[in-house]
Protein backbone atom coordinates (compact mmCIF):
# COMPACT_ATOMS: atom_id res chain seq x y z
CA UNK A 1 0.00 0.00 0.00
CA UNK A 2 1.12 3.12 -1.31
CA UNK A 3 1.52 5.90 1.75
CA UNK A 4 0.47 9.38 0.85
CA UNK A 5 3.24 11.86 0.33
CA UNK A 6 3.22 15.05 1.50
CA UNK A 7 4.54 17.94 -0.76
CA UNK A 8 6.15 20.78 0.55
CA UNK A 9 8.30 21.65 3.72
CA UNK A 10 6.59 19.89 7.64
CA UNK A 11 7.40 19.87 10.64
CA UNK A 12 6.60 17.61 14.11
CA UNK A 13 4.41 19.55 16.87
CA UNK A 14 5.61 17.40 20.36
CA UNK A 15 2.90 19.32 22.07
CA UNK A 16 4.54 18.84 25.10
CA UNK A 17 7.52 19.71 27.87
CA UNK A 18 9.54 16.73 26.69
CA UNK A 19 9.50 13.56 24.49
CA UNK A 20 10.98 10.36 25.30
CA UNK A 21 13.53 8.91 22.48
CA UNK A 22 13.86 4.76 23.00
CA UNK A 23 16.47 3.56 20.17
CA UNK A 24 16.56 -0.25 20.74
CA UNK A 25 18.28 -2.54 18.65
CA UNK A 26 19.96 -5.92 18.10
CA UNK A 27 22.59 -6.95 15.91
CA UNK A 28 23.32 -10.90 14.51
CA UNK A 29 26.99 -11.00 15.83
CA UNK A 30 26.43 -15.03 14.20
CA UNK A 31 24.35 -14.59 11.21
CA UNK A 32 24.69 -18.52 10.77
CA UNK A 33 22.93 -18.65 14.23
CA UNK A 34 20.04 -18.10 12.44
CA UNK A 35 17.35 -19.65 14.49
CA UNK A 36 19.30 -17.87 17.58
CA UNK A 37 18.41 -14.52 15.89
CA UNK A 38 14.89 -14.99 14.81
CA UNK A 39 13.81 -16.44 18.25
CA UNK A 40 15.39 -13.08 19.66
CA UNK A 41 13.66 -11.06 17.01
CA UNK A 42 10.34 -12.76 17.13
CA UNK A 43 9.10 -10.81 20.20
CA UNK A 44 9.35 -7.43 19.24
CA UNK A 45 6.67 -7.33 16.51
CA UNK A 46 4.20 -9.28 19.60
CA UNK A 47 5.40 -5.83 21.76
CA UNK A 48 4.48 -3.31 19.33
CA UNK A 49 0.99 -4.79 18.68
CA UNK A 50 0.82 -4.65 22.35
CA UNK A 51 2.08 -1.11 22.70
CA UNK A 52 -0.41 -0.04 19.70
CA UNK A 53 -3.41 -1.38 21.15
CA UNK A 54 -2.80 0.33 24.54
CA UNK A 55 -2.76 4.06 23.95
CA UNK A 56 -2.66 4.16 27.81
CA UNK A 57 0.76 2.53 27.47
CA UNK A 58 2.33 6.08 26.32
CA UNK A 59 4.47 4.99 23.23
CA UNK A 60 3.53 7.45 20.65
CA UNK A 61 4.86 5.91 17.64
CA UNK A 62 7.80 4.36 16.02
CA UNK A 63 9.81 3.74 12.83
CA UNK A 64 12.30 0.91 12.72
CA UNK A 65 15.18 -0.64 9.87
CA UNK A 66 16.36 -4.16 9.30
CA UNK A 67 19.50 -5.37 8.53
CA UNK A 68 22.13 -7.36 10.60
CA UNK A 69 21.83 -4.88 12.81
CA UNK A 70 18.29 -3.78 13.53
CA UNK A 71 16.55 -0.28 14.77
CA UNK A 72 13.87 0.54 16.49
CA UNK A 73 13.11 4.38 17.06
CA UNK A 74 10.32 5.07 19.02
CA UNK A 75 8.59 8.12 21.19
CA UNK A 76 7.33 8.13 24.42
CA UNK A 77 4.85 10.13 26.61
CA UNK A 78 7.49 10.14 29.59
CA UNK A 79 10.85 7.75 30.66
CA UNK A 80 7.84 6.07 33.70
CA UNK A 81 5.32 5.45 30.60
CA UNK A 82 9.16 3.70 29.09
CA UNK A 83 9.91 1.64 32.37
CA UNK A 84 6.27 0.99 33.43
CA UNK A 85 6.25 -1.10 30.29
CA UNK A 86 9.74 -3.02 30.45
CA UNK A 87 8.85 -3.91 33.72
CA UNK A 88 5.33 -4.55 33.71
CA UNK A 89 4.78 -8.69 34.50
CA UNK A 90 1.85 -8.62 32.22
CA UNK A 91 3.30 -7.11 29.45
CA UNK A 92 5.13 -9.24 26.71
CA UNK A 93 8.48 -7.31 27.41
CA UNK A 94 9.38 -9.34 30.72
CA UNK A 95 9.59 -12.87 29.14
CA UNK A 96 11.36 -12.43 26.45
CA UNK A 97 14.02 -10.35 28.20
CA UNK A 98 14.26 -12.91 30.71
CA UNK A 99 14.83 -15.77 28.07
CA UNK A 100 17.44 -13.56 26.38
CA UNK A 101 19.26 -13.48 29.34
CA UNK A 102 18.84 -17.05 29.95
CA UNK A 103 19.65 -18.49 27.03
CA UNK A 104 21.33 -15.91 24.45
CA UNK A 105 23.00 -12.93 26.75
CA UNK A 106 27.09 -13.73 27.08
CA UNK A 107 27.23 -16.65 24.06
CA UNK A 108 27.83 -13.77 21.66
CA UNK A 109 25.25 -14.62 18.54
CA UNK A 110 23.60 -11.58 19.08
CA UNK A 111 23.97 -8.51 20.43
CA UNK A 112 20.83 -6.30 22.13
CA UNK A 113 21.42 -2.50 23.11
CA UNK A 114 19.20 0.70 23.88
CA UNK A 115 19.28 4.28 24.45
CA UNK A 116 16.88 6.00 26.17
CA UNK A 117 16.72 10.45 26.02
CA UNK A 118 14.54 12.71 26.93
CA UNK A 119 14.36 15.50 24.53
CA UNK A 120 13.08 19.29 26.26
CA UNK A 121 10.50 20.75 23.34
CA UNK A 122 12.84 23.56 23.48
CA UNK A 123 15.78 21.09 22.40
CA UNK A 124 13.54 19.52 19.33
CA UNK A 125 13.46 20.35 15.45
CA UNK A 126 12.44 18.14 12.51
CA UNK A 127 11.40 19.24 9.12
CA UNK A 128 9.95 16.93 6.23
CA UNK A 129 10.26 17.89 2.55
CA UNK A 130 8.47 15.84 -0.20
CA UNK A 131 7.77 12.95 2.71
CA UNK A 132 4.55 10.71 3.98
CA UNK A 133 4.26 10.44 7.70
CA UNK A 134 7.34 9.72 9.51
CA UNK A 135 9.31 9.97 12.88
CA UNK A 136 8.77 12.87 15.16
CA UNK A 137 5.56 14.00 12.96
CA UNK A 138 3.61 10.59 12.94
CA UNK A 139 4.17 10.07 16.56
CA UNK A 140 2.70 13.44 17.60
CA UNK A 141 1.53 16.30 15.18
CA UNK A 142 2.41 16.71 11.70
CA UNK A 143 1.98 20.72 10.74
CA UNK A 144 3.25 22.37 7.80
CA UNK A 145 6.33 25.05 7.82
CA UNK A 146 5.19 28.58 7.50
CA UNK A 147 6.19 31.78 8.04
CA UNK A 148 6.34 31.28 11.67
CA UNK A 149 8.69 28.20 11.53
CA UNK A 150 10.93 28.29 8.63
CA UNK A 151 13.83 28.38 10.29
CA UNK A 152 15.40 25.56 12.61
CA UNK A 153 16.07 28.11 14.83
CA UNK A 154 12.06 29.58 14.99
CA UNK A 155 11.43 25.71 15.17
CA UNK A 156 13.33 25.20 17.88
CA UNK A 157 11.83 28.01 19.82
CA UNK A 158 8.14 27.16 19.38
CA UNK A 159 5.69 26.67 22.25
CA UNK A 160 4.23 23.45 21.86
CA UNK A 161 0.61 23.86 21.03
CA UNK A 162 -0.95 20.30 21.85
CA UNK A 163 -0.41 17.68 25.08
CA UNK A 164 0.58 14.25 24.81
CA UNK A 165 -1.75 12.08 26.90
């Protein structure tokens, strides 16, 4: 399915104090560990159905890449919507991590890492030229560039005009 493209210059509208940035990742140190990988890989796709079905949860959206070494980029509400999740017994983050430890963590097949920031409104600026929905602008608020934001620097200094729940 074809997304829709949006001409002309965008930009994300956080609506809020802060953002959360989660990178998360994994790379396949032993590509010929093949089953090794895709058991490790297998349980993000049952997260982010999770996540998406529980606006309550406070992911806002993601974007993520595959190769040998994989990306996930997502946006949070807050870093306690973040750990409420990973930690949550009932969520389908807990298992799998455990497992991974278990079983895969120290043999060296594959490799897991994360980085977690939280991002000030004041310290945010995206623009999107020619692009459909993506990143920053499909997690929150996706507003065209105008006189008013042209600039990264008058992007920078906007006052966020929404909340995130």
């Amino acid at each position: 399915m074809a997304q829709k493209v949006f001409a002309g210059r965008h930009t994300a509208d956080p609506g809020s104090e802060s953002v959360t940035v989660f990178l998360i990742g994994m790379r396949a140190n032993r590509w010929w560990k093949i089953g090794t990988v895709g058991r490790v890989a297998a349980s993000m796709p049952r997260m982010l159905q999770h996540l998406a079905t529980d606006p309550t949860a406070g992911m806002l959206g993601y974007e993520q890449w595959f190769g040998r070494t994989t990306m996930l980029l997502s946006y949070w509400a807050s870093p306690e919507h973040l750990r409420k999740f990973a930690a949550d017994r009932e969520s389908p983050h807990v298992e799998p991590w455990r497992r991974f430890m278990k079983e895969v963590a120290g043999t060296g097949d594959v490799g897991v890492w994360h980085e977690t920031y939280q991002v000030q409104a004041s310290g945010m600026e995206a623009v999107y030229n020619g692009m459909p929905l993506f990143g920053l602008a499909k997690a929150t608020a996706h507003i065209p560039v105008g006189a008013r934001n042209t600039t990264a620097k008058q992007r920078m200094a906007q006052v966020p005009q929404r909340k995130i729940p």
